[in-house]
Protein backbone atom coordinates (compact mmCIF):
# COMPACT_ATOMS: atom_id res chain seq x y z
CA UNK A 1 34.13 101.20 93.25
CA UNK A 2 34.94 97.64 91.95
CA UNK A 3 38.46 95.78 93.59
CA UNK A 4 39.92 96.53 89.82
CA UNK A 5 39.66 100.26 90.16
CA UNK A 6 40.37 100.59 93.55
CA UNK A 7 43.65 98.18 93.04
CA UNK A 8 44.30 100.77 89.98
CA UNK A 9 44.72 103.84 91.97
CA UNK A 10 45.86 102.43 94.81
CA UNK A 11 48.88 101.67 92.70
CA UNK A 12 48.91 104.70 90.95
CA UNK A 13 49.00 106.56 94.31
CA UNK A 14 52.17 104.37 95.23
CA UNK A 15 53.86 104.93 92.11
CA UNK A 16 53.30 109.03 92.71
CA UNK A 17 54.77 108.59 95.15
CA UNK A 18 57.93 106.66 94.73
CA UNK A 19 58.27 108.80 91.47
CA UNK A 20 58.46 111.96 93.52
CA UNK A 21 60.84 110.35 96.08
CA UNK A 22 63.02 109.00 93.59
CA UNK A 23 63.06 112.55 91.46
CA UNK A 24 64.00 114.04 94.52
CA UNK A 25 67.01 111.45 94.91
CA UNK A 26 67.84 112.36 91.26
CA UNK A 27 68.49 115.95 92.66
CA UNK A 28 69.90 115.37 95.97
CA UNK A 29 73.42 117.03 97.27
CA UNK A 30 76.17 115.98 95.49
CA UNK A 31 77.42 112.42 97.13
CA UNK A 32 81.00 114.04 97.41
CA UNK A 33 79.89 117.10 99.66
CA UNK A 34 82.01 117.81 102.47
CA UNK A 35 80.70 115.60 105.34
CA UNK A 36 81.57 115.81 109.20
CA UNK A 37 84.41 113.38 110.66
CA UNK A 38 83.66 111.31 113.66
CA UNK A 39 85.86 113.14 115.72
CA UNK A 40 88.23 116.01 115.55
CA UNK A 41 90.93 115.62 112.57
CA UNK A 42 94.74 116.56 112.34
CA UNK A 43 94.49 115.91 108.38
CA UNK A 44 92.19 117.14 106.09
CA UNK A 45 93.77 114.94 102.74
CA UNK A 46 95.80 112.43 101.76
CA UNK A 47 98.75 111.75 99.74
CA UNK A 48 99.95 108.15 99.55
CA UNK A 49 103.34 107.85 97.31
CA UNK A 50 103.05 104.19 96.63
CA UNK A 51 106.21 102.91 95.53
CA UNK A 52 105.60 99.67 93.98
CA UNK A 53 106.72 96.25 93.87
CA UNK A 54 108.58 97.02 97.68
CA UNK A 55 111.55 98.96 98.38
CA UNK A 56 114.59 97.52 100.03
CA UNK A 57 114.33 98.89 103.58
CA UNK A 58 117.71 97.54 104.52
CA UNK A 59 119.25 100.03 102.19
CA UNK A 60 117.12 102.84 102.30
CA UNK A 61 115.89 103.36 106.21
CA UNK A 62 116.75 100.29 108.21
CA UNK A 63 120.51 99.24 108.35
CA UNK A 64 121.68 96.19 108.94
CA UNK A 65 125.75 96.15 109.42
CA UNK A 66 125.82 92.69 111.09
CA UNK A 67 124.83 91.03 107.69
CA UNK A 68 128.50 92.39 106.67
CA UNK A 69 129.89 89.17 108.82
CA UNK A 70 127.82 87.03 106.80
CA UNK A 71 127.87 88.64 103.33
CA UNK A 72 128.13 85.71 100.94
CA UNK A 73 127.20 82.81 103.07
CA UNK A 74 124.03 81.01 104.00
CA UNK A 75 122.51 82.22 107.44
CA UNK A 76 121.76 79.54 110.64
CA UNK A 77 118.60 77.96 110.20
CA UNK A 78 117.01 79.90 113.42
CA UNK A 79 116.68 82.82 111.34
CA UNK A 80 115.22 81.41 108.35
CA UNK A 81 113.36 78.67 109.05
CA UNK A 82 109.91 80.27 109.11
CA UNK A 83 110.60 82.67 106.49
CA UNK A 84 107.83 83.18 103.65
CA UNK A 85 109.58 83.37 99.91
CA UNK A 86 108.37 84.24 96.89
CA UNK A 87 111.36 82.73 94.49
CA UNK A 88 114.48 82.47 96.65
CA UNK A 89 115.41 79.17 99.03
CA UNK A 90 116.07 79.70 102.82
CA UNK A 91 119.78 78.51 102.27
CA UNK A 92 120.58 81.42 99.85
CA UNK A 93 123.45 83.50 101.03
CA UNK A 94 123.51 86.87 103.08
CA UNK A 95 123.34 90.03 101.13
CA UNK A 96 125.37 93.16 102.97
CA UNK A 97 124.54 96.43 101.83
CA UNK A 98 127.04 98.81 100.62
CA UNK A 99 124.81 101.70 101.44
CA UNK A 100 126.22 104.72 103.54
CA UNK A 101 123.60 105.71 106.16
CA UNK A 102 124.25 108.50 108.59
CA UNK A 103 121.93 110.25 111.31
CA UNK A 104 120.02 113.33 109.25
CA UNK A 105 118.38 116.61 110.90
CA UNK A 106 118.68 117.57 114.20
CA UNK A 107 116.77 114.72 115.10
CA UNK A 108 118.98 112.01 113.82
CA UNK A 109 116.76 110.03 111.89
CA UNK A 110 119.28 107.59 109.66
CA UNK A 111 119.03 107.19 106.10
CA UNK A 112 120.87 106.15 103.37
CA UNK A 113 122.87 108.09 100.98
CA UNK A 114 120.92 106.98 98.02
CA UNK A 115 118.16 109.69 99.55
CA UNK A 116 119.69 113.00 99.95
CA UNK A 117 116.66 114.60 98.83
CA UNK A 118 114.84 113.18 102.30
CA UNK A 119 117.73 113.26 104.63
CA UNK A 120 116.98 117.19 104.03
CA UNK A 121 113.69 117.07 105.05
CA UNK A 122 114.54 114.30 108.16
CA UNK A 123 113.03 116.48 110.79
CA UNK A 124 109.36 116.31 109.43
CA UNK A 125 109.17 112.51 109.07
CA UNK A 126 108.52 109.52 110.78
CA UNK A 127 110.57 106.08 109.63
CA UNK A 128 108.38 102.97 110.77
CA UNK A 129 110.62 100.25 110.70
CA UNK A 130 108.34 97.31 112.05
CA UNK A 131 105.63 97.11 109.11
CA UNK A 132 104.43 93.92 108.40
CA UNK A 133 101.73 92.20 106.00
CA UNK A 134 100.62 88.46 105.36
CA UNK A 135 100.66 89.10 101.86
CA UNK A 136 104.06 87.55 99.71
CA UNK A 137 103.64 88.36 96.21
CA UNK A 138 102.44 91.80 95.04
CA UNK A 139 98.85 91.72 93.68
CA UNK A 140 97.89 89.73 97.21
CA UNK A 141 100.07 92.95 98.94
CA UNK A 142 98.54 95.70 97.03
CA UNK A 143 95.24 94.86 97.87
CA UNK A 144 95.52 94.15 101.11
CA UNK A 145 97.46 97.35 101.68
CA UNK A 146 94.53 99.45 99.51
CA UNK A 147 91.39 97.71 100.32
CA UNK A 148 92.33 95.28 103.57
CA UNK A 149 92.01 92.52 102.20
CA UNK A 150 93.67 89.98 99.64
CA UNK A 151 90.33 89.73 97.71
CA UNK A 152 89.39 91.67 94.80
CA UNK A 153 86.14 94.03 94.85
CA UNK A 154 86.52 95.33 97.86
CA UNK A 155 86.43 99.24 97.98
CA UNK A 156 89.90 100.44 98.44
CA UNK A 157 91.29 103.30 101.27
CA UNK A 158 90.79 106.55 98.74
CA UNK A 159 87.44 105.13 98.18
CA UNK A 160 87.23 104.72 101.78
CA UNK A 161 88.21 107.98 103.00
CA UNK A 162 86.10 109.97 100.16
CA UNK A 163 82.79 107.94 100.82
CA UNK A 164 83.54 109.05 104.48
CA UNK A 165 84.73 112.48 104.32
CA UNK A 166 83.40 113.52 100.87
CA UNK A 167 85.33 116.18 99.35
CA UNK A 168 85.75 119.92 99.60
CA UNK A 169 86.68 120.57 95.95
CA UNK A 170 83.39 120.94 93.97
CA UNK A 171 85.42 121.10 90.50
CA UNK A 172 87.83 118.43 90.59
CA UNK A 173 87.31 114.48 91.81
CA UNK A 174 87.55 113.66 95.62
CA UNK A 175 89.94 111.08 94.91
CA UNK A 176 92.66 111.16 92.13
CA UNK A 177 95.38 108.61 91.07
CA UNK A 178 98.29 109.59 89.31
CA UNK A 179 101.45 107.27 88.37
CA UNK A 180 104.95 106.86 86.62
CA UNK A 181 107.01 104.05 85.80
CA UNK A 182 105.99 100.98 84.14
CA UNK A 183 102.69 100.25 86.34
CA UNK A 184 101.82 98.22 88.95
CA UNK A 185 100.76 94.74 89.54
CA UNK A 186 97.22 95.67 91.25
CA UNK A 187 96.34 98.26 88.58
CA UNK A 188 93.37 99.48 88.77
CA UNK A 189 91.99 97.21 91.91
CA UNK A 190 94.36 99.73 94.07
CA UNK A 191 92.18 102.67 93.54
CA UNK A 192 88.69 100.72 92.89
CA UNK A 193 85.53 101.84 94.97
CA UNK A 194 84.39 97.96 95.09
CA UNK A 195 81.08 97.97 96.23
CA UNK A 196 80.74 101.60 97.46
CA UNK A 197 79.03 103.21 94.50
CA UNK A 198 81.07 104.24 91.97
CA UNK A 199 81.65 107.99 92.74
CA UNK A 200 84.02 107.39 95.26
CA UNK A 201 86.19 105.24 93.01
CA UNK A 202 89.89 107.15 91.67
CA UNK A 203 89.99 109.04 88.90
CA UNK A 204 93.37 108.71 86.81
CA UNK A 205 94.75 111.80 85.69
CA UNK A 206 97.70 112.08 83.32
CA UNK A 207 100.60 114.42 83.47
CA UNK A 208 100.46 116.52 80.75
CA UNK A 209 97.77 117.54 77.72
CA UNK A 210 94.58 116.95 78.69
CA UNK A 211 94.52 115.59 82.59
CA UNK A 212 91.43 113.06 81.27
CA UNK A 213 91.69 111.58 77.71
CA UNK A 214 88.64 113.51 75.87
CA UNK A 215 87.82 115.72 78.58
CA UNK A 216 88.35 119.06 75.86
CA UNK A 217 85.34 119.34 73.76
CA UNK A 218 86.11 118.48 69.72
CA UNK A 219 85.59 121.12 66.99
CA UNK A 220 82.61 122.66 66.34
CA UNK A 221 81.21 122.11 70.00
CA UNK A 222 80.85 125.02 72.38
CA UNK A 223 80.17 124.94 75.76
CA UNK A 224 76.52 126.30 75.33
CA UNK A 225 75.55 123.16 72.74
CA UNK A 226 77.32 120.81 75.20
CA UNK A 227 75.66 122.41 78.30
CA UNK A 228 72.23 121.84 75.92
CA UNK A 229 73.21 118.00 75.69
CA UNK A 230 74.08 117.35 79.01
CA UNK A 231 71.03 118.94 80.35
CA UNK A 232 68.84 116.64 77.49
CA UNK A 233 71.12 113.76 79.05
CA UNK A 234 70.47 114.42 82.65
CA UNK A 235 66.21 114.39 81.82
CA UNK A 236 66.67 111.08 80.31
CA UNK A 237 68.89 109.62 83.25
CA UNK A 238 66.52 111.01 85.31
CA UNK A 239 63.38 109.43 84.63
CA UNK A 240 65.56 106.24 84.32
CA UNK A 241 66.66 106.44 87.93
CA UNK A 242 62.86 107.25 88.18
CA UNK A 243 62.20 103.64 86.70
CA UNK A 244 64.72 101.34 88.22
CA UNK A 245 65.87 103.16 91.92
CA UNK A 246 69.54 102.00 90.81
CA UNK A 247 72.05 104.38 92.46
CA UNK A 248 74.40 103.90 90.12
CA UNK A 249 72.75 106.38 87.60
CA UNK A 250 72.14 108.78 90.07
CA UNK A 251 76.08 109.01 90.23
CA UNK A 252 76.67 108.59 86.76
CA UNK A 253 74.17 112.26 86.28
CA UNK A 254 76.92 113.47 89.05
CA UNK A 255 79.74 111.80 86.85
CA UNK A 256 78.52 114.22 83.86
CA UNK A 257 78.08 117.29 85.94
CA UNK A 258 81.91 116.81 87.55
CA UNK A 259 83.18 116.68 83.60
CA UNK A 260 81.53 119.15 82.82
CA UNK A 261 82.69 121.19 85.71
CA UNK A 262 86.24 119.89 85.28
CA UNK A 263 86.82 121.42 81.64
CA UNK A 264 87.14 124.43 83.16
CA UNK A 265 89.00 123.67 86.51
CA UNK A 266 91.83 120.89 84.80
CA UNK A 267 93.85 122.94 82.19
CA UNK A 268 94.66 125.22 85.24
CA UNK A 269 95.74 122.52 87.31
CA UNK A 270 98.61 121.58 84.52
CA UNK A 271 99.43 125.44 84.33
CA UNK A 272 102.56 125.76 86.25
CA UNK A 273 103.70 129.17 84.55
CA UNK A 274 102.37 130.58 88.23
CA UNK A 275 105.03 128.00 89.35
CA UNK A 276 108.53 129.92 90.83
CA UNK A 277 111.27 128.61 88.80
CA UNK A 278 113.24 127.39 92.60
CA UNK A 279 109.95 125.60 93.00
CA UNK A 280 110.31 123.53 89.56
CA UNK A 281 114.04 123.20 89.88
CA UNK A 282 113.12 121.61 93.88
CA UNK A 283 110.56 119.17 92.24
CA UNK A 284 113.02 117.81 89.65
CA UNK A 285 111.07 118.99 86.94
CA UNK A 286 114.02 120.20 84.47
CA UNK A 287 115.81 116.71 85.42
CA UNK A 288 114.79 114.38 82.86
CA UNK A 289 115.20 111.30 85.53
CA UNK A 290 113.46 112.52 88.13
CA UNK A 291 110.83 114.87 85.91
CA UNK A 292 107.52 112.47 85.50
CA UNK A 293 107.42 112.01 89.09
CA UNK A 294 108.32 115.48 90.10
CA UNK A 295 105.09 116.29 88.01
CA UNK A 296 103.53 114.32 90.01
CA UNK A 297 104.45 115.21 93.04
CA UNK A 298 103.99 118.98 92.11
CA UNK A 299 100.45 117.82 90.88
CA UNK A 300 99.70 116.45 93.97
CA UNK A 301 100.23 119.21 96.05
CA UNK A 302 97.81 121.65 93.41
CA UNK A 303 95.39 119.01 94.36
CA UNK A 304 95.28 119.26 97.98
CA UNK A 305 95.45 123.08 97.77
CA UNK A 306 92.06 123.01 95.80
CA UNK A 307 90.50 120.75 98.11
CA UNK A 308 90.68 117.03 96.71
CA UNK A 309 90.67 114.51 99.39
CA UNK A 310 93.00 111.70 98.10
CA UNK A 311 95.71 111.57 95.81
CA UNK A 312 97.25 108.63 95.12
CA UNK A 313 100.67 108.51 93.68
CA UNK A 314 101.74 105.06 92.08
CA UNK A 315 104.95 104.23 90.64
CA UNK A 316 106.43 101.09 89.39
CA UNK A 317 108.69 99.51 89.38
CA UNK A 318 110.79 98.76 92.99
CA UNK A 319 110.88 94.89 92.40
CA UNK A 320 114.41 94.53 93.00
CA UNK A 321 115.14 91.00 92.13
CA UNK A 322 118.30 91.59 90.17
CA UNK A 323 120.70 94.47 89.90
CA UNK A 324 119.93 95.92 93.21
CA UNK A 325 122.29 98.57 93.10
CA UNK A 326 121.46 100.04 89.42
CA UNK A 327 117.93 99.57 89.74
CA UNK A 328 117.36 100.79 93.38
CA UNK A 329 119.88 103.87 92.10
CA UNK A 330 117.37 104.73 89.48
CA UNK A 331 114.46 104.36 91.14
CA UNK A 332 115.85 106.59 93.77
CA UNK A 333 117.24 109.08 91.36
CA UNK A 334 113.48 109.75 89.80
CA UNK A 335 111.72 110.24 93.17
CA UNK A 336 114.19 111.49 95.78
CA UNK A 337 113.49 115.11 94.32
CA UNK A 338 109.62 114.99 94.04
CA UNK A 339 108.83 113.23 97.47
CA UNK A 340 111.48 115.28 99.62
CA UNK A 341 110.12 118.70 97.72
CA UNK A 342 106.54 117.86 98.34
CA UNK A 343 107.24 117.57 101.81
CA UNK A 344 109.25 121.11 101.91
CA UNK A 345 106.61 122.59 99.85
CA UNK A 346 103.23 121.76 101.81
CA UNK A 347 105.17 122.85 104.81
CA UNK A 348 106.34 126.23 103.17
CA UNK A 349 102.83 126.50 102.09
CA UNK A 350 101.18 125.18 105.52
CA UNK A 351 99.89 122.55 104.30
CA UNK A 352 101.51 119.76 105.70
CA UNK A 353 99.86 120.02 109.32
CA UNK A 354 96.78 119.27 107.12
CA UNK A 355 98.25 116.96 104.55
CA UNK A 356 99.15 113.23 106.08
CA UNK A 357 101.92 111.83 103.35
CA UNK A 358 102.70 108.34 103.20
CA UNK A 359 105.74 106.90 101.35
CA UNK A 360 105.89 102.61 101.06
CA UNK A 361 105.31 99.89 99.01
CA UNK A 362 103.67 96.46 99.55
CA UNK A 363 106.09 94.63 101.03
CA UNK A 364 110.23 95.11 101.61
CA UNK A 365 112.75 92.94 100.67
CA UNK A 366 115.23 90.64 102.20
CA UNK A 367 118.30 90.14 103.88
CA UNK A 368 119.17 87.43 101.87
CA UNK A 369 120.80 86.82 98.06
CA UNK A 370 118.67 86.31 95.08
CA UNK A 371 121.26 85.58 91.69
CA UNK A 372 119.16 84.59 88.28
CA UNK A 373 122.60 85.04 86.64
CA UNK A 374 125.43 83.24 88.26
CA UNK A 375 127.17 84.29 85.67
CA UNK A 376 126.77 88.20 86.59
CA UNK A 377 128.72 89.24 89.82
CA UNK A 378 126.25 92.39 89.33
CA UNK A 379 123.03 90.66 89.13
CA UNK A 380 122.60 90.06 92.80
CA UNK A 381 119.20 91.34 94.11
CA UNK A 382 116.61 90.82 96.94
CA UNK A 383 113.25 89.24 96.92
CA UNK A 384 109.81 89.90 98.57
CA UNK A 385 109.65 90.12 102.47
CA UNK A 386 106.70 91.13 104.42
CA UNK A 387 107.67 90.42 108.02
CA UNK A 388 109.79 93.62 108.79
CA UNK A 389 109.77 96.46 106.28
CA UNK A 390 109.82 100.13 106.40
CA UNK A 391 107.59 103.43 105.36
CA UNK A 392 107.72 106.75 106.01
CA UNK A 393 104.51 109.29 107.12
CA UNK A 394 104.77 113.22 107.48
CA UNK A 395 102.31 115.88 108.80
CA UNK A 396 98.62 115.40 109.35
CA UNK A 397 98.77 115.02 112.83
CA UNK A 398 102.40 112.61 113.01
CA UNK A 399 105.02 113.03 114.62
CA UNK A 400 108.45 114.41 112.96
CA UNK A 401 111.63 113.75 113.33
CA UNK A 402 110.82 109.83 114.84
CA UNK A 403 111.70 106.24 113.84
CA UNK A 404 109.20 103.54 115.24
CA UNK A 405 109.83 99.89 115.69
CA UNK A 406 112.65 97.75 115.28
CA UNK A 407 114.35 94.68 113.69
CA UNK A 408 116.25 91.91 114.59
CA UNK A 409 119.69 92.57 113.78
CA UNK A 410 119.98 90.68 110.06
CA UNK A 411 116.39 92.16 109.20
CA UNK A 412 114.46 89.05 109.35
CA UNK A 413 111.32 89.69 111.84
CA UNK A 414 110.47 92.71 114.06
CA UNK A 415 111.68 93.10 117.50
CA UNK A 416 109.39 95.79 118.91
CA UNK A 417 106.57 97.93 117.69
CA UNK A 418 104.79 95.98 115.25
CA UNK A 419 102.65 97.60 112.71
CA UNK A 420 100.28 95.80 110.62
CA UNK A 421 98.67 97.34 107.29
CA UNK A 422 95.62 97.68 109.22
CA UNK A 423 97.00 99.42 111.79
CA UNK A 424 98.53 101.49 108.90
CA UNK A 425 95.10 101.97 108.18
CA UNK A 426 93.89 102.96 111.37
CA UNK A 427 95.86 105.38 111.95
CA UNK A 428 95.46 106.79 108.46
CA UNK A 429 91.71 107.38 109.51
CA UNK A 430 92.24 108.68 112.79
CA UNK A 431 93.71 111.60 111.39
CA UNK A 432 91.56 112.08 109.03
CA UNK A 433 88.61 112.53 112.01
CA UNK A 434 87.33 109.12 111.05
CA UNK A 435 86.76 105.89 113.00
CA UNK A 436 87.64 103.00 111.48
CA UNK A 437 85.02 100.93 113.01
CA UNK A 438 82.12 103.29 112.20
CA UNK A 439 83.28 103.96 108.67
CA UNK A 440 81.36 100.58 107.42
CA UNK A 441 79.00 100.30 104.57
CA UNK A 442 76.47 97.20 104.57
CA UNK A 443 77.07 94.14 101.65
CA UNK A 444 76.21 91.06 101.32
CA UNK A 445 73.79 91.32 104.62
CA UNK A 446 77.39 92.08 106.74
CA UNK A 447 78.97 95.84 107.75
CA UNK A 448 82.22 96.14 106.19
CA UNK A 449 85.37 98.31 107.15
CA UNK A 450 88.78 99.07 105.33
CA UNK A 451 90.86 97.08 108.47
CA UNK A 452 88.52 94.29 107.66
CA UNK A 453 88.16 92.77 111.38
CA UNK A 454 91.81 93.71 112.43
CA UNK A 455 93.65 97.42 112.78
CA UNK A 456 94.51 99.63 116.15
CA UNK A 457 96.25 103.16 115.87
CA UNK A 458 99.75 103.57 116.20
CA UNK A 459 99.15 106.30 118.83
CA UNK A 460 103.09 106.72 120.05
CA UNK A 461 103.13 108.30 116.36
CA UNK A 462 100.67 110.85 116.48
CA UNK A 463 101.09 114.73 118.02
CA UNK A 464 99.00 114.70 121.27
């Protein structure tokens, strides 16, 4: 045998080979199977009600009656000399809230009147009033709140949590995004998979007709012919994974297969006729403010119950830089309903021992006075502030009934109890059964995690 021959099958030995391996890899179990958690988990799914562009914690969850004494006036240097602003100067005047707050539930968790709808359900929450972030303006905060860090393309926390966990609904995405209002600043970098392969990244549904623009086959195409195409499809994808080894078309043949499964599975997710009419009426869903994200909120809930990991609620917008008081009214008004019925509903179901819900945006806002009308007495409003803000987290393994952390007395900077985003993070993981410094994936020759190089769980939160 000359070296030319013996080259020639070598090779064609090797490429057997990595043919077979590769065709294998073409058929291997779906990427989102359900996958084991490092350690026992409280939660099984996640439901993150962003509220965008940063809710004013100082009249929602965190009041603040000594800014009453200085209500119109600029505050002592000491407390604003290191603060980070986004538009306003230090000097600008103190902004009192007129907000009534009272203790709620037998547990006395305070919150304002503009939330009725949660001061109902005040007994299965937990008010952290010490969040903090580095970020200032809102695409830096949204993806350091989603993905851990202020850069773009890294994988975000539904990404995250499905590449980790996988999902136990076969039919329907592991991770799904939903929204209302008049979108965010991140967009779609809040629910991207980054560098995690492209599976795990969200999938946007809408809330009424079809859940996925083109997902219902057009006239004159049965399921048979389609199920003949797709099959043609998957050959061709095949032997192209075959060529090149990229994973990416392995999980664009899974891409096709989910579609095709979803046809069937997403017209009865938007059925609610199953839906009692007390349960609509709870969500909001025959109030025409609070309806879209009442849909949501109802949506999100089907979701878990059929297994998807991640839902991600967004809705814009709580930048509050004028008209405080009409604008944080409204946005109020839509999702009071929805987010304190989702929480009454998973528990009526029991769900919410397996359902961690978290309620926050970005960033808060401040104690002091933004005006861009001096001319409107009305136009008052607050602007970006990342050093002491509040969210809210219920079931999956936290504590109800609790407020965590504290605030100086004007709002400026926390007091005790800090909580970072990464620790936000962290503690999202935890219950989820996941560590969040084994959940890495290798890139760029480094192991990368969601809490970056930072996060530790808020353990005084959690159920024993």
């Amino acid at each position: 045998m000359n070296r030319r021959t013996l080259l020639s099958n070598f090779g064609y030995g090797l490429g057997n080979m990595a043919l077979a391996d590769l065709m294998h890899a073409a058929d291997a179990p779906n990427p989102l199977a359900p996958k084991k958690p490092h350690h026992a988990a409280k939660a099984k799914s996640v439901i993150f009600l962003f509220m965008e562009g940063g809710p004013s914690q100082m009249d929602l969850f965190d009041p603040k009656p000594a800014l009453a004494k200085h209500d119109g006036k600029p505050l002592p240097a000491e407390f604003t000399k290191d603060l980070k602003l986004a538009f306003t100067k230090p000097n600008a005047a103190a902004l009192a809230s007129p907000r009534v707050f009272k203790p709620c539930g037998q547990s006395g968790v305070v919150i304002s009147d503009y939330l009725p709808g949660l001061q109902s359900v005040a007994d299965d929450i937990c008010v952290v009033r010490s969040m903090h972030t580095e970020a200032i303006n809102h695409h830096p905060g949204q993806l350091l709140l989603f993905s851990g860090s202020i850069q773009t393309g890294r994988p975000t926390s539904g990404a995250w949590v499905t590449y980790g966990l996988g999902s136990e609904s076969k039919n329907l995405p592991g991770f799904v995004v939903l929204s209302s209002g008049s979108g965010t600043s991140g967009g779609a970098s809040n629910f991207s998979s980054g560098f995690l392969p492209s599976t795990y990244q969200g999938t946007i549904f809408r809330n009424s007709g079809d859940p996925i623009l083109y997902l219902s086959n057009p006239d004159g195409v049965s399921r048979d012919s389609q199920r003949a195409s797709l099959d043609t499809i998957k050959e061709l994808n095949e032997e192209h994974l075959a060529m090149h080894g990229d994973p990416e078309i392995a999980a664009r043949i899974q891409s096709y297969e989910l579609a095709f499964r979803m046809q069937m599975s997403a017209p009865e997710l938007l059925d609610f006729s199953n839906e009692s009419k007390e349960t609509l009426d709870m969500y909001g869903l025959n109030d025409t403010a609070s309806k879209q994200f009442g849909t949501n909120c109802l949506l999100a809930r089907r979701l878990v119950e059929r297994g998807v990991r991640y839902v991600m609620l967004m809705d814009a917008s709580w930048d509050t830089h004028t008209e405080l008081n009409k604008k944080l009214k409204a946005k109020c008004d839509q999702t009071d309903k929805g987010s304190s019925a989702l929480v009454k509903d998973l528990k009526r179901l029991g769900l919410l021992d397996s359902t961690l819900v978290i309620w926050g945006g970005e960033f808060g806002r401040t104690p002091i006075c933004e005006i861009r009308n001096t001319r409107d007495p009305e136009n008052a409003g607050r602007d970006h502030h990342p050093t002491g803000y509040s969210m809210w987290l219920a079931g999956g393994g936290v504590k109800g009934g609790m407020t965590y952390g504290e605030t100086d007395e004007l709002g400026f900077n926390i007091t005790r109890d800090k909580v970072h985003v990464h620790d936000l993070q962290a503690t999202m993981l935890h219950c989820l059964g996941l560590d969040h410094l084994k959940l890495t994936f290798r890139h760029l020759g480094r192991d990368f995690r969601l809490t970056d190089i930072g996060g530790n769980i808020v353990k005084p939160i959690l159920k024993g």
